[in-house]
Protein backbone atom coordinates (compact mmCIF):
# COMPACT_ATOMS: atom_id res chain seq x y z
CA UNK A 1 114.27 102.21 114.64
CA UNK A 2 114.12 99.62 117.87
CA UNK A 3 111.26 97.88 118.23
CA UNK A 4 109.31 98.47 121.23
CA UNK A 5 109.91 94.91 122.20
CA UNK A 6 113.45 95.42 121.80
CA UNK A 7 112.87 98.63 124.16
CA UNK A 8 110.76 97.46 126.61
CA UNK A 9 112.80 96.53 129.90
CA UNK A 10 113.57 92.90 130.58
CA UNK A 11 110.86 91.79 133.18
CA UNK A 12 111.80 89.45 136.47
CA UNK A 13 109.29 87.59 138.33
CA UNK A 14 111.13 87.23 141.88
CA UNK A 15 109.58 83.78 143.93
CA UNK A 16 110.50 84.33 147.87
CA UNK A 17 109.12 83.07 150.76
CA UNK A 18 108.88 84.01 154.63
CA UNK A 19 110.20 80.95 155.97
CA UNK A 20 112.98 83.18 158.10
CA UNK A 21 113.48 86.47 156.43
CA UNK A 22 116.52 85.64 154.32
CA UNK A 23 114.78 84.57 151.44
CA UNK A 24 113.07 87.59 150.76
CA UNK A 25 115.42 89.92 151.50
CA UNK A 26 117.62 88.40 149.01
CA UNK A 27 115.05 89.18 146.88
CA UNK A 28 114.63 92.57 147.65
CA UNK A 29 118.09 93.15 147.28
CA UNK A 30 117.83 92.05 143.70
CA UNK A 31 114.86 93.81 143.04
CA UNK A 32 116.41 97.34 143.99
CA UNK A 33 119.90 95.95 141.76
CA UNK A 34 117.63 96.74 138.90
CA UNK A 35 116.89 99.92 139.56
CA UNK A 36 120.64 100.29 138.86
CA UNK A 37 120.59 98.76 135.82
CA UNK A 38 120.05 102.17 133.49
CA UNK A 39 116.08 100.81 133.53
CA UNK A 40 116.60 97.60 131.46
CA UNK A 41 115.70 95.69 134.06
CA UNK A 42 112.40 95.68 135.94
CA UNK A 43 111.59 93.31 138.73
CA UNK A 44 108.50 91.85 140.81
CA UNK A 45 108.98 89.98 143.77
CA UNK A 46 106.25 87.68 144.93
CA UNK A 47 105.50 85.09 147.91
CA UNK A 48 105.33 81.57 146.62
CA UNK A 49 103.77 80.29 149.15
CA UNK A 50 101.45 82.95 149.62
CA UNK A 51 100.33 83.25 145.75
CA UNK A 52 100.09 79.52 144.99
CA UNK A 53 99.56 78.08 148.66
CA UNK A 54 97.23 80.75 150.34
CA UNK A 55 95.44 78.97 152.71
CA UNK A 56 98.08 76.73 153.29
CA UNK A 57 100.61 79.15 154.06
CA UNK A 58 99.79 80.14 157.54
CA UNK A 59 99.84 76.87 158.32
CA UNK A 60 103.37 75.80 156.75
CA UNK A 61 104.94 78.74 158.23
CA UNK A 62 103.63 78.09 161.59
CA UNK A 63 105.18 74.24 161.62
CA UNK A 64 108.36 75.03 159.95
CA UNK A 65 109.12 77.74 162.40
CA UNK A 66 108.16 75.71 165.24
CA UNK A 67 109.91 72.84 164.38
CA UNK A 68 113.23 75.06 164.05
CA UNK A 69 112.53 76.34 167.40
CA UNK A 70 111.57 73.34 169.65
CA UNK A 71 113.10 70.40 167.31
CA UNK A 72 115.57 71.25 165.15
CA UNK A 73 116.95 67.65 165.38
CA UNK A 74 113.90 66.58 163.59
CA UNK A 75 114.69 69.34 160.95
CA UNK A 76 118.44 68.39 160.36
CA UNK A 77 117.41 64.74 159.94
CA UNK A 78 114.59 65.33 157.43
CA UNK A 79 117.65 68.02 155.83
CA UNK A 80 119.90 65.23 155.74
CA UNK A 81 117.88 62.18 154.83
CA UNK A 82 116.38 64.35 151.78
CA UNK A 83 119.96 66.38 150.78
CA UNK A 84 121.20 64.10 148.45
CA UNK A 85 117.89 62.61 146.92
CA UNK A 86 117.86 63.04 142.96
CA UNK A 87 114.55 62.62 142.67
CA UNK A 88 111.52 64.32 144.94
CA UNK A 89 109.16 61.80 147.12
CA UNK A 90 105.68 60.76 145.68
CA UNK A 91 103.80 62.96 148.11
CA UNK A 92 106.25 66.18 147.74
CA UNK A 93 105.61 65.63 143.69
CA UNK A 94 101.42 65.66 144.73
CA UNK A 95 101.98 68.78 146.80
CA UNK A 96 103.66 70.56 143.85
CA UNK A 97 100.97 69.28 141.71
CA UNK A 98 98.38 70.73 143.80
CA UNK A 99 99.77 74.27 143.16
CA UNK A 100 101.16 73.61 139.30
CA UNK A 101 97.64 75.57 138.24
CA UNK A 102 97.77 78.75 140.72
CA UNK A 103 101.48 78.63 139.44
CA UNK A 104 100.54 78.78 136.05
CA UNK A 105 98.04 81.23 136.40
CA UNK A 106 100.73 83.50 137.97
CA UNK A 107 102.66 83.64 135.28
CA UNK A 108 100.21 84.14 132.79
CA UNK A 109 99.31 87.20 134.97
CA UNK A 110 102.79 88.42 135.29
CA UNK A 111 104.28 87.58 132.16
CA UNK A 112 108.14 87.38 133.04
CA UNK A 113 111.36 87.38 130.99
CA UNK A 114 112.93 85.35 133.46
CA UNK A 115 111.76 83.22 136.56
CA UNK A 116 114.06 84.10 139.73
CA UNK A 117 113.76 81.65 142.77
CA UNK A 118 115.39 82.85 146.20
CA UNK A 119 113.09 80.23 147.61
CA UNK A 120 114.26 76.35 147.63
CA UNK A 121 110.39 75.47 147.35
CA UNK A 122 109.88 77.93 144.70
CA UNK A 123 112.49 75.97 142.72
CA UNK A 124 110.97 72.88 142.99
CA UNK A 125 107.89 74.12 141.95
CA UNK A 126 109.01 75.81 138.94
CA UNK A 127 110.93 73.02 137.67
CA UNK A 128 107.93 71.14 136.56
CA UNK A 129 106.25 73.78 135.07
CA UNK A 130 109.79 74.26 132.50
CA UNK A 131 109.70 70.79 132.21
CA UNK A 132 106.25 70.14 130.73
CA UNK A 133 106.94 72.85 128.48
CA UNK A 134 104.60 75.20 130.17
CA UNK A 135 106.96 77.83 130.92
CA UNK A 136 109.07 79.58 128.34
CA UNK A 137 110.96 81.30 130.27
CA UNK A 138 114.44 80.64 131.67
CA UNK A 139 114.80 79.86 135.22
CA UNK A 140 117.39 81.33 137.41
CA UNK A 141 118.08 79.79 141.78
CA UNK A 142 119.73 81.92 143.71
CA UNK A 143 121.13 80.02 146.66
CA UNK A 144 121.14 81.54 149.90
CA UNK A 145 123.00 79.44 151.94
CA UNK A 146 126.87 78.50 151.71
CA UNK A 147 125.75 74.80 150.97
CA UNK A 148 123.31 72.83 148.68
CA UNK A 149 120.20 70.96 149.12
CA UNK A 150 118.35 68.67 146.55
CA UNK A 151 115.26 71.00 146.74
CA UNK A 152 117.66 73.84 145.13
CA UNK A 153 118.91 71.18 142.19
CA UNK A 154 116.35 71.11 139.51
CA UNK A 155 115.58 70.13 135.86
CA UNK A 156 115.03 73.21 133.45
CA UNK A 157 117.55 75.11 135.74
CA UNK A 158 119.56 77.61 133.73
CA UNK A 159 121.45 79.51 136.14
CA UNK A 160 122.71 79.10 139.73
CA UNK A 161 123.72 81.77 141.75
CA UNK A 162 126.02 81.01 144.85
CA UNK A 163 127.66 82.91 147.65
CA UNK A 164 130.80 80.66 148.03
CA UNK A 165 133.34 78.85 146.06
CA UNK A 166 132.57 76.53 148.17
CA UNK A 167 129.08 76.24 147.08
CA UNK A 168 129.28 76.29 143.95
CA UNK A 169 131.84 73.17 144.20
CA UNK A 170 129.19 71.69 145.72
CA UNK A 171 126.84 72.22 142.72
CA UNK A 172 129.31 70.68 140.76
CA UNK A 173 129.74 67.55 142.60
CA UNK A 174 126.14 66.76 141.97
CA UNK A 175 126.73 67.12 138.28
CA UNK A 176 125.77 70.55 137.65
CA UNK A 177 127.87 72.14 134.55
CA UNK A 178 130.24 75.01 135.44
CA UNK A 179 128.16 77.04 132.63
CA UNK A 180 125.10 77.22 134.09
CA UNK A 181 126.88 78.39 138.03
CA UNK A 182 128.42 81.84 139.08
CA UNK A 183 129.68 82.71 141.98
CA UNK A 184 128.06 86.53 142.46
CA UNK A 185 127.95 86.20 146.70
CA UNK A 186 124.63 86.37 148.04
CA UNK A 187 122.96 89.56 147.24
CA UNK A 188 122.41 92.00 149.89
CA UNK A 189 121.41 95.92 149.30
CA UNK A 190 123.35 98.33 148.38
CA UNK A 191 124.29 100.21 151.35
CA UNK A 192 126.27 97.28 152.76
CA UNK A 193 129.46 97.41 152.45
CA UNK A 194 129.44 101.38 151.96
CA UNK A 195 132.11 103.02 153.95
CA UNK A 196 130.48 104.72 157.48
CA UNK A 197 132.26 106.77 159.88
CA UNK A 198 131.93 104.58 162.94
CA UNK A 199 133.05 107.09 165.40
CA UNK A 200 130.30 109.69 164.16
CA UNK A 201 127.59 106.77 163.99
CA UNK A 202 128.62 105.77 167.81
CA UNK A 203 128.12 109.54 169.26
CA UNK A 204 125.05 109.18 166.72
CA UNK A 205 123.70 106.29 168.28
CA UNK A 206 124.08 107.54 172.05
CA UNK A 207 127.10 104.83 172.56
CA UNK A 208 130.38 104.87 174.94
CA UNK A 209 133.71 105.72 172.93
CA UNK A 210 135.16 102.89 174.50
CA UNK A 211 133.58 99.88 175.30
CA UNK A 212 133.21 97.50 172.74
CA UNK A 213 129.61 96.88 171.17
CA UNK A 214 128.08 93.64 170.92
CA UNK A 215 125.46 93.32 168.50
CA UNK A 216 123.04 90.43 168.73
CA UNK A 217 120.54 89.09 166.11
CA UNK A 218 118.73 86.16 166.84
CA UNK A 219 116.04 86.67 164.14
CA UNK A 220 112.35 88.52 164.22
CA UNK A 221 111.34 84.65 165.56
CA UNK A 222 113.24 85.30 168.80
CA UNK A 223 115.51 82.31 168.13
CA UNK A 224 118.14 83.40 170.62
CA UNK A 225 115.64 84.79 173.33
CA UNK A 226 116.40 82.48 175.87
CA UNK A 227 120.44 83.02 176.07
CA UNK A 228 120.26 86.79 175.49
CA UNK A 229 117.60 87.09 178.79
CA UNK A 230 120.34 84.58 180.53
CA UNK A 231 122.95 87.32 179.41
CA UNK A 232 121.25 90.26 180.89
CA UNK A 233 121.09 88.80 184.16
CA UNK A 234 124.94 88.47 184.38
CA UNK A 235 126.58 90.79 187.48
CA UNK A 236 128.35 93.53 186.53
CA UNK A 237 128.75 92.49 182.72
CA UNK A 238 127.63 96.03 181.81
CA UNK A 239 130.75 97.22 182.80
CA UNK A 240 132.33 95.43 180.01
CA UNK A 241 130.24 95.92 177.07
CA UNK A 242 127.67 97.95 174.94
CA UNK A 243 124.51 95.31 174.23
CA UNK A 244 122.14 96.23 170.52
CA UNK A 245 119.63 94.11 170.83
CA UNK A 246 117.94 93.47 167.06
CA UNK A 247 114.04 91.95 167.80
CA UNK A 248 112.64 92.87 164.10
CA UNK A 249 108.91 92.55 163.92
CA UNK A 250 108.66 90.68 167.19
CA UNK A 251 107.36 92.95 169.69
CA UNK A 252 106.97 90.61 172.27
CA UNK A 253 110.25 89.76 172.08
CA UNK A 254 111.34 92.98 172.09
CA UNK A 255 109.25 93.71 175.71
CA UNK A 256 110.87 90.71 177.31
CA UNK A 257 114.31 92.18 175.96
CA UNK A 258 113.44 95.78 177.51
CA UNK A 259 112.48 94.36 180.84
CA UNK A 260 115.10 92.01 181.45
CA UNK A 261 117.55 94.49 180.58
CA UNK A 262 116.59 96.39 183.52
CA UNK A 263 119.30 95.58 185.60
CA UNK A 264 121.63 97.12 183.27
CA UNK A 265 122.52 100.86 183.05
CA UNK A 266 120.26 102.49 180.51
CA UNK A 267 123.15 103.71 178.52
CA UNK A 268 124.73 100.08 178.26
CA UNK A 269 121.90 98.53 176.40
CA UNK A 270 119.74 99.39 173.25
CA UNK A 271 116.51 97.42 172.74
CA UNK A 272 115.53 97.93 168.97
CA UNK A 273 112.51 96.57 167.15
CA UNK A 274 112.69 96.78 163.59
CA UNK A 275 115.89 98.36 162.37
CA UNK A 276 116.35 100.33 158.93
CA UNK A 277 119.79 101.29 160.16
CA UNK A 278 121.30 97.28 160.25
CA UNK A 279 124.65 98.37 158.29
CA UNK A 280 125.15 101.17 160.40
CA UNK A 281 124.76 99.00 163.07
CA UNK A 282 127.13 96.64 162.07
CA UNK A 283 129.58 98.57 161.32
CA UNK A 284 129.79 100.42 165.06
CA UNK A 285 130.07 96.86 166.40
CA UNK A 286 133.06 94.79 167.73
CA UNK A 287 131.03 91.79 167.35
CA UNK A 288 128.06 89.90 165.80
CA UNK A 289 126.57 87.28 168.26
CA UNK A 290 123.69 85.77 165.99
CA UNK A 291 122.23 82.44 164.36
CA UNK A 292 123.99 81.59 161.36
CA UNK A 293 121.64 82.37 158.46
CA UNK A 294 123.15 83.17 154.86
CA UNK A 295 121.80 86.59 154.67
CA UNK A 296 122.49 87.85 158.00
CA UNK A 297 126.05 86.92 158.12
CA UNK A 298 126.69 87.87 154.37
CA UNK A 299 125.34 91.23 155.31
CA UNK A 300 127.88 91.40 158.42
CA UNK A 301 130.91 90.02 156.51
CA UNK A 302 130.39 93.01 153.81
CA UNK A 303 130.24 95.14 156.40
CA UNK A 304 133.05 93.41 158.63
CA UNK A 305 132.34 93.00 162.22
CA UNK A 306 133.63 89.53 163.23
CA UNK A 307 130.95 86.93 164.57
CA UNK A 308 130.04 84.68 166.85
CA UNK A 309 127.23 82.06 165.94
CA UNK A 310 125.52 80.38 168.08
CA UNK A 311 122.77 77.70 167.39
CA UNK A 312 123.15 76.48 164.60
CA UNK A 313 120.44 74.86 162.89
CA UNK A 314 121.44 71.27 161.41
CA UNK A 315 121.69 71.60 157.66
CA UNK A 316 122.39 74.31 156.01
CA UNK A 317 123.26 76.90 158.97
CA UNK A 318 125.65 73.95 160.61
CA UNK A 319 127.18 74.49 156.63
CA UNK A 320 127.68 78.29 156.63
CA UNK A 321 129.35 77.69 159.78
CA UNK A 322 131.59 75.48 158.79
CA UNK A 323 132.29 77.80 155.68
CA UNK A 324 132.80 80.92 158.03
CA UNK A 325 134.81 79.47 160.46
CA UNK A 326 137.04 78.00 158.22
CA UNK A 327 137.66 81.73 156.13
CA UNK A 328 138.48 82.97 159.28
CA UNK A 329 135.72 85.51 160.24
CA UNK A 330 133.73 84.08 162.64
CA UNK A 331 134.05 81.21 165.61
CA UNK A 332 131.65 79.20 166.87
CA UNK A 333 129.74 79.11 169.81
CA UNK A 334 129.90 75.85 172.09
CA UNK A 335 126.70 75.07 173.78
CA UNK A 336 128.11 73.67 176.80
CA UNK A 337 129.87 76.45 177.61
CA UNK A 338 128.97 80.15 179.29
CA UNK A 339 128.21 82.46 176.66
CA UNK A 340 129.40 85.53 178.86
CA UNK A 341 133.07 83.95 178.65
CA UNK A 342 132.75 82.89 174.86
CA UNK A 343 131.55 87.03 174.30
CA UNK A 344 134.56 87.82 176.52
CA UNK A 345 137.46 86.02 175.11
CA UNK A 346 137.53 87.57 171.71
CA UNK A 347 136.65 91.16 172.78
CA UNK A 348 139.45 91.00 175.20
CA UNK A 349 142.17 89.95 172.41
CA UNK A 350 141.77 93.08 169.71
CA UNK A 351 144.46 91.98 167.63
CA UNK A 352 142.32 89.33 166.96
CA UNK A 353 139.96 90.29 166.91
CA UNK A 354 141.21 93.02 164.42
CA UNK A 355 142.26 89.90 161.89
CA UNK A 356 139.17 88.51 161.48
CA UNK A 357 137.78 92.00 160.19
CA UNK A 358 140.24 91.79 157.70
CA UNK A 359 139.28 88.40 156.78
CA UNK A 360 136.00 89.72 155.70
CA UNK A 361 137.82 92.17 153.37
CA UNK A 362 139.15 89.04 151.27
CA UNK A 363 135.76 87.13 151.64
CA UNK A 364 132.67 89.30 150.72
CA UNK A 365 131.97 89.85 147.37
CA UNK A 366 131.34 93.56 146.53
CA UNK A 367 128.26 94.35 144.35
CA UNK A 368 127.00 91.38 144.75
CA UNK A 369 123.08 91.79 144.01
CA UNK A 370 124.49 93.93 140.96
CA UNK A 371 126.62 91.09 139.74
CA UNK A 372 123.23 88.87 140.20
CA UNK A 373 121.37 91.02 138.14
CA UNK A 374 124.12 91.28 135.16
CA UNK A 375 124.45 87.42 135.02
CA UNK A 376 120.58 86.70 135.25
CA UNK A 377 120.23 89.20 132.53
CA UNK A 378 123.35 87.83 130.69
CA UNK A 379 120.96 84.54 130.85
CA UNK A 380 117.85 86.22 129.28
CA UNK A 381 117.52 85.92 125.75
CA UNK A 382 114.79 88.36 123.41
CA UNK A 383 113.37 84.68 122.37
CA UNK A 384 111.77 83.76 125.93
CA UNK A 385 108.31 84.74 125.87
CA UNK A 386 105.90 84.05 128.06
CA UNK A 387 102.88 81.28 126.29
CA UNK A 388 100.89 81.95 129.49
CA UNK A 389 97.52 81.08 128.18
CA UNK A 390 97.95 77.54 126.55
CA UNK A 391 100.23 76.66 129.57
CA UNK A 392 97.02 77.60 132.23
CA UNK A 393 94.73 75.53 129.20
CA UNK A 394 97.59 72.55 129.83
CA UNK A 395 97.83 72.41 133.23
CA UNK A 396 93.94 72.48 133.73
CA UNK A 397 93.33 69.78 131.37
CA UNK A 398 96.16 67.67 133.44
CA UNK A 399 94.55 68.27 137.05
């Protein structure tokens, strides 16, 4: 007879954030994986920030989102000057400090199998917990970007999760074993990459036939705002395109969208807040114009409209670039040039147009959330548990 620890499901605490909604979508993605895995996997996903940071949180959000917005320069240098570092900086190690007890505390309360980090802070934070011998449990990183970043390297790392050969050569540059990385693609839900009828979804949607559609995703922040409100006041470009227009959560964003679009035909362009429908959506278009975040334009190369990225943030979205570029599914946007024309050139050369869909065909990695799931649980061993009170008794005597 099994014991009932032997049939109790294998418990994940997920650690996301909402700096940009990648993060935790990743995580969700994972978190409904398990429900595939015949119940032997259960998993929680939690805010980092939000558990162990809570009145900070607003506040971090607010300047790292602003900062992207109005100074990424000043992001890419701090991304650079702090990508290669081995070790983190006397006040970063204070500020992980200052949460080590809430951290503690939250895994007492939650009791995981394994620790799952979608989350580059989350990482960090969690590394010093394993390493005072606090945490029990093994620690997985799922990177969701196409590149690497010291805050993602940690001690007491077990498994890395990339979405690229190319990151995961990375990894292995800075001295990380091949054993402890796999190469699962960055996990996004299920119903990517499931095969649509994209002539029924068009006459679904209320689009043309004909005209090609040009979806655009610039983020619930409204990172592309200023371009796409440029783009609507172009003469006559109606007649050449269908415009989706993805705000998210962002409702003022999505009224600036709606009036500025006025000068279009109201069967020519579709303002949409939040979207449950973003595969179907995808897979109607021609083409993705959008920022180039990992999650975003994983989702699009499972589902296989080429893109067009514009904006990249230095660091790790200037990487993904690079990475999509180069595989042949996506071109890059030049910021000294009209967008109109950089839209127009590729939708006016199909064949092309046609190559780079099936260049997402050899790139994106099918099942990838259920491949994360099988190698995190491939990780977990029945020996893990959880010593949640003396590590809270530790960490208070240390603070």
């Amino acid at each position: 007879m099994m014991s009932n620890k032997a049939e109790r499901p294998i418990r994940l605490l997920v650690l996301s954030g909402d700096f940009g909604d990648g993060h935790k979508q990743v995580a969700m993605a994972l978190a409904e994986a398990c429900g595939y895995a015949a119940s032997r996997v259960e998993a929680e996903v939690a805010d980092f920030t939000k558990e162990v940071y809570p009145r900070l949180h607003p506040v971090l959000r607010t300047v790292f989102l602003k900062s992207v917005e109005k100074i990424p320069s000043l992001y890419g240098y701090f991304f650079r000057k702090t990508r290669d570092s081995r070790d983190l900086s006397g006040p970063f190690k204070a500020f992980l400090l200052l949460g080590l007890g809430r951290l503690a505390a939250l895994m007492a309360e939650k009791k995981p199998d394994v620790v799952v980090c979608t989350f580059p802070l989350a990482a960090a934070a969690v590394s010093p917990l394993k390493s005072r011998g606090l945490l029990e449990a093994p620690v997985v990183t799922v990177i969701t970007d196409h590149t690497d970043h010291g805050m993602w390297i940690n001690p007491g790392t077990g498994l890395y999760l990339t979405g690229s050969a190319e990151a995961a050569a990375t990894l292995r540059r800075r001295g990380v074993p091949q054993a402890a990385i796999r190469v699962t693609g960055i996990p996004v839900r299920k119903r990517f990459g499931e095969p649509v009828d994209r002539e029924r979804l068009r006459r679904q949607f209320g689009l043309h036939p004909k005209p090609p559609v040009v979806l655009v995703m610039g983020g619930g922040d409204g990172l592309l705002a200023r371009e796409v409100r440029k783009l609507l006041r172009s003469d006559k470009l109606y007649e050449r395109m269908q415009l989706v227009l993805i705000c998210g959560s962002n409702e003022k964003l999505k009224a600036d969208f709606e009036k500025a679009s006025r000068r279009w035909p109201a069967d020519r362009v579709f303002v949409k807040g939040y979207a449950e429908e973003i595969p179907e959506w995808m897979a109607v278009s021609d083409l993705l114009l959008t920022k180039p975040g990992g999650l975003t334009t994983t989702e699009a190369v499972t589902m296989g409209p080429p893109m067009l990225l514009l904006k990249p943030i230095p660091g790790q979205e200037e990487d993904n670039t690079a990475v999509l570029v180069k595989a042949g599914v996506a071109v890059k946007a030049s910021d000294d040039r009209d967008l109109k024309q950089q839209l127009l050139e590729p939708l006016e050369n199909r064949q092309r147009l046609g190559r780079m869909r099936a260049e997402a065909l050899h790139m994106r990695s099918a099942r990838s959330a259920e491949r994360a799931v099988e190698a995190i649980v491939q990780l977990q061993t029945a020996d893990s548990p959880q010593s949640a009170p003396a590590a809270v008794a530790a960490v208070a005597r240390m603070l």
